[in-house]
Protein backbone atom coordinates (compact mmCIF):
# COMPACT_ATOMS: atom_id res chain seq x y z
CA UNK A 1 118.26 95.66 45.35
CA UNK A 2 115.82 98.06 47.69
CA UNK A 3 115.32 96.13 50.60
CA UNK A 4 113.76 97.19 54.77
CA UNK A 5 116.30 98.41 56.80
CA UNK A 6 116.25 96.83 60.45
CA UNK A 7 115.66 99.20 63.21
CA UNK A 8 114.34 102.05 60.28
CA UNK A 9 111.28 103.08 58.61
CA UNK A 10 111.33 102.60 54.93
CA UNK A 11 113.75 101.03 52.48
CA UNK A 12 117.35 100.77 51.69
CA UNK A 13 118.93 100.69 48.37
CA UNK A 14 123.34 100.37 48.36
CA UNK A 15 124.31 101.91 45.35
CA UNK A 16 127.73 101.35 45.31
CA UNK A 17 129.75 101.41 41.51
CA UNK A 18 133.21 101.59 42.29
CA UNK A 19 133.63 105.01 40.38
CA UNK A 20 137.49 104.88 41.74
CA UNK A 21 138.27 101.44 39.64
CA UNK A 22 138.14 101.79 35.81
CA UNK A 23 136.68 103.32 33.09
CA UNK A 24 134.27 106.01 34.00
CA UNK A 25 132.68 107.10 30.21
CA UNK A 26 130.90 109.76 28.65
CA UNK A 27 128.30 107.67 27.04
CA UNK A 28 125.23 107.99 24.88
CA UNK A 29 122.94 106.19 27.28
CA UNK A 30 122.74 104.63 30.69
CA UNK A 31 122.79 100.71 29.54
CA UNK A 32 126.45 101.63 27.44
CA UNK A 33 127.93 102.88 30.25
CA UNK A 34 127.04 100.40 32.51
CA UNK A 35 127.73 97.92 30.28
CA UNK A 36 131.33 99.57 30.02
CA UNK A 37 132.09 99.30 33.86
CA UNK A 38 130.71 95.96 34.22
CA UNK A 39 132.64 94.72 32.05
CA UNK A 40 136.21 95.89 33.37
CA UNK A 41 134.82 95.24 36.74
CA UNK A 42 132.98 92.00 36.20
CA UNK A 43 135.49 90.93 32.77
CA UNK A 44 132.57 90.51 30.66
CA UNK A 45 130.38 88.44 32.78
CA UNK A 46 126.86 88.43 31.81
CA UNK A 47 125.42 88.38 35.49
CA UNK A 48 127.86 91.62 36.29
CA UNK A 49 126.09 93.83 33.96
CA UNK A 50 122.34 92.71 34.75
CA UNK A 51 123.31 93.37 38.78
CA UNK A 52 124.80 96.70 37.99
CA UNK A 53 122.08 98.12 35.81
CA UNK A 54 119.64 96.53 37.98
CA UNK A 55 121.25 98.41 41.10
CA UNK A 56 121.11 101.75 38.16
CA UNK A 57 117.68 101.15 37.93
CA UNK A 58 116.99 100.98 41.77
CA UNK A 59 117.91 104.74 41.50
CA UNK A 60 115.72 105.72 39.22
CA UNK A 61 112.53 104.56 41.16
CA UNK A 62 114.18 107.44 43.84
CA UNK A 63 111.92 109.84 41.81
CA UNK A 64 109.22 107.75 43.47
CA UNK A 65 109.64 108.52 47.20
CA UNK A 66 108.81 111.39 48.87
CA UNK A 67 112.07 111.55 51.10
CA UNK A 68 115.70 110.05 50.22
CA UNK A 69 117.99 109.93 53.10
CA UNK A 70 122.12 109.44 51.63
CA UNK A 71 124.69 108.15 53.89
CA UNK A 72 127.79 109.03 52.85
CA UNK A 73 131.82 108.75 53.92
CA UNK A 74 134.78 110.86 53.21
CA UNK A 75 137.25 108.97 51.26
CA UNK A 76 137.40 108.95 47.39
CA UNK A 77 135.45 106.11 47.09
CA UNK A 78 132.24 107.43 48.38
CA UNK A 79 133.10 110.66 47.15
CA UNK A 80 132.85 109.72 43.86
CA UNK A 81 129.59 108.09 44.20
CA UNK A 82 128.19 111.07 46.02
CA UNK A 83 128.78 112.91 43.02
CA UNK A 84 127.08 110.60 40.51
CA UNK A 85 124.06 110.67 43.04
CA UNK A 86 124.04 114.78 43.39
CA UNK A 87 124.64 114.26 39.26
CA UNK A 88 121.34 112.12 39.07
CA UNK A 89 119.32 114.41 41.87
CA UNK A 90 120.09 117.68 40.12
CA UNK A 91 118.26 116.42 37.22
CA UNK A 92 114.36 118.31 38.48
CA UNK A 93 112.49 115.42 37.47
CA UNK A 94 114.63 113.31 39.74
CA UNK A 95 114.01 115.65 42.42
CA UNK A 96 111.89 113.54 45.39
CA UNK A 97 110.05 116.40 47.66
CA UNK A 98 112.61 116.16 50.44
CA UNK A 99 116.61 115.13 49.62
CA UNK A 100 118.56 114.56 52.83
CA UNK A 101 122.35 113.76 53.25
CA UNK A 102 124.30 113.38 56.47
CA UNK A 103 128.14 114.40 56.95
CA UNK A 104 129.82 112.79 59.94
CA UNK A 105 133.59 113.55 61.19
CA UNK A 106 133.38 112.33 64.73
CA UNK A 107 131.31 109.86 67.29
CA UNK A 108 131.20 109.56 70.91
CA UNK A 109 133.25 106.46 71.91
CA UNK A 110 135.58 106.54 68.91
CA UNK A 111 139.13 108.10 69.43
CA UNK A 112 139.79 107.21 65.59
CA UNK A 113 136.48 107.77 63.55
CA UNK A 114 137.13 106.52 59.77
CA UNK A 115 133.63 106.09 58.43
CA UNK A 116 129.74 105.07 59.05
CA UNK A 117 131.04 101.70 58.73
CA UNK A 118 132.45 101.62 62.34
CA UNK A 119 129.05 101.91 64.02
CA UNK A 120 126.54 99.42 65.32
CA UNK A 121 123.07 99.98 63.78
CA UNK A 122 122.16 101.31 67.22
CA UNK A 123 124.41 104.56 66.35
CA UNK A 124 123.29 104.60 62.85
CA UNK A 125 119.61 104.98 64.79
CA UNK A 126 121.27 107.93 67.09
CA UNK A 127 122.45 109.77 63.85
CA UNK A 128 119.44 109.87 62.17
CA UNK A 129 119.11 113.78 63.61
CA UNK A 130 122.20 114.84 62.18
CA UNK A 131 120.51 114.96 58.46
CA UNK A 132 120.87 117.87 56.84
CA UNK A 133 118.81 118.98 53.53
CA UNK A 134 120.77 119.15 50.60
CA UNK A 135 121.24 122.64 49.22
CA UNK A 136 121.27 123.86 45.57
CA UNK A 137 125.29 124.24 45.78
CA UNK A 138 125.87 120.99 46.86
CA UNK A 139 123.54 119.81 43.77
CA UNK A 140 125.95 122.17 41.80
CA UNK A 141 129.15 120.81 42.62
CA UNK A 142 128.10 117.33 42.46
CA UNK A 143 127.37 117.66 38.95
CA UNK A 144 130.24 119.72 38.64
CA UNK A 145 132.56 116.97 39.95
CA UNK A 146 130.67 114.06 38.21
CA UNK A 147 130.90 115.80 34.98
CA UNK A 148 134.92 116.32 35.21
CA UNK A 149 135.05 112.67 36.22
CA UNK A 150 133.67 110.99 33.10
CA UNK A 151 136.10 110.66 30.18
CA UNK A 152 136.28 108.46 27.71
CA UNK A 153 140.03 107.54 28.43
CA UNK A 154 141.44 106.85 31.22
CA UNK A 155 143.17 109.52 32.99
CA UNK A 156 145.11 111.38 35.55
CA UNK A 157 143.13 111.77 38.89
CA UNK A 158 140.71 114.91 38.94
CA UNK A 159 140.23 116.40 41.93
CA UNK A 160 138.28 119.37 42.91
CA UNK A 161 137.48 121.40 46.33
CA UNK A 162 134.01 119.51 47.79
CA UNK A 163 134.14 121.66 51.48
CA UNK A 164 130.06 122.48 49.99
CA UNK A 165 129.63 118.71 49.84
CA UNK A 166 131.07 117.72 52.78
CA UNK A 167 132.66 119.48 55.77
CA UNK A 168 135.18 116.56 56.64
CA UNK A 169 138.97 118.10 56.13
CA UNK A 170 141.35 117.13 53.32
CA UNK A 171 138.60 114.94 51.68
CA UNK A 172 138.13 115.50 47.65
CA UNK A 173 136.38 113.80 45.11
CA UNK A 174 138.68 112.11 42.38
CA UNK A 175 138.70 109.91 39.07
CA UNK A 176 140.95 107.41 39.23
CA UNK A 177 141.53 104.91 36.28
CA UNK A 178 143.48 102.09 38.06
CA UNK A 179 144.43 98.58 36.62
CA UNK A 180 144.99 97.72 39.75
CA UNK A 181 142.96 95.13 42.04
CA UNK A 182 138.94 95.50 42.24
CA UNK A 183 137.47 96.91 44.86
CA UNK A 184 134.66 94.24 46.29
CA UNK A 185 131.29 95.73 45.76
CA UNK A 186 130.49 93.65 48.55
CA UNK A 187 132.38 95.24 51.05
CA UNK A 188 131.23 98.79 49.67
CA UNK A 189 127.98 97.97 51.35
CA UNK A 190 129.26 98.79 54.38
CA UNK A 191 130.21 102.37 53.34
CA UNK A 192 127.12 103.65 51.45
CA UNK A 193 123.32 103.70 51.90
CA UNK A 194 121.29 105.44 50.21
CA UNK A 195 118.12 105.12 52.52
CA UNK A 196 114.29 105.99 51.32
CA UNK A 197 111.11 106.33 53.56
CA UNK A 198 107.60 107.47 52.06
């Protein structure tokens, strides 16, 4: 759901698909494949799929802004979703006039810095210089890395060199197909925002 963003001009959509739980497939169209992860993730429920594909849908209406801002981490998790979202922006007619992303290793205060999620929204306010436009390469590899993660199996993890994508050390992007517990989407909304202004 796009929604304001206190302290920030614009709005905020969190797209966050837990790429790194289940089945990521190569489908015919958008509505199968969400319909596929919704229903490992959300065991068939009815309300699962309609708040997935309605948070696929908030992505599309990206095209419609003139600037998108993405917020991103360094762990698999976001990784992953980075690459669907360079996947979906490399596409030209996806393309909004101005596509920013920001890449952060360290902040002032923090001996340990793990993520975006650490900071106050005051810090989220300081970082806002530290965007940096997204280059064709990065577009590349994201598609790159989004392509080699969809299979219609599920697999070994994938991994491939994302120093373009992101300059934090010993991160890569991965497929995992886990049986394993689900990641809350809930608490994924701490780690990505994908932030739009006119």
């Amino acid at each position: 759901m796009i929604s304001p963003l206190r302290g920030f001009s614009g709005d905020f959509l969190s797209f966050a698909d837990p790429y790194v739980e289940g089945p990521v497939p190569q489908t015919q169209s958008l509505e199968e494949f969400v319909r596929i992860r919704a229903d490992y993730l959300g065991q068939g429920d009815r309300e699962a799929f309609e708040e997935f594909f309605s948070s696929y849908l908030d992505l599309e209406r990206a095209r419609e802004y003139s600037v998108v801002h993405i917020w991103m981490e360094h762990d698999s998790y976001d990784q992953l979703i980075l690459a669907r979202l360079l996947y979906f922006f490399s596409d030209a007619s996806a393309w909004p006039k101005q596509l920013r992303m920001i890449n952060v290793t360290h902040f002032p205060g923090f001996e340990r810095f793990v993520g975006l999620g650490q900071l106050p929204p005051q810090a989220l306010r300081l970082l806002w210089e530290d965007f940096e436009d997204v280059t064709e390469a990065q577009l590349i590899l994201g598609k790159q890395v989004w392509n080699r993660a969809k299979s219609s199996l599920c697999r070994s993890p994938v991994a491939t060199s994302n120093k373009t994508m992101i300059r934090s050390r010993g991160s890569s992007a991965a497929s995992n197909c886990r049986t394993s517990s689900l990641v809350s989407t809930s608490g994924a909304l701490r780690r990505l925002a994908l932030c739009r202004t006119h």
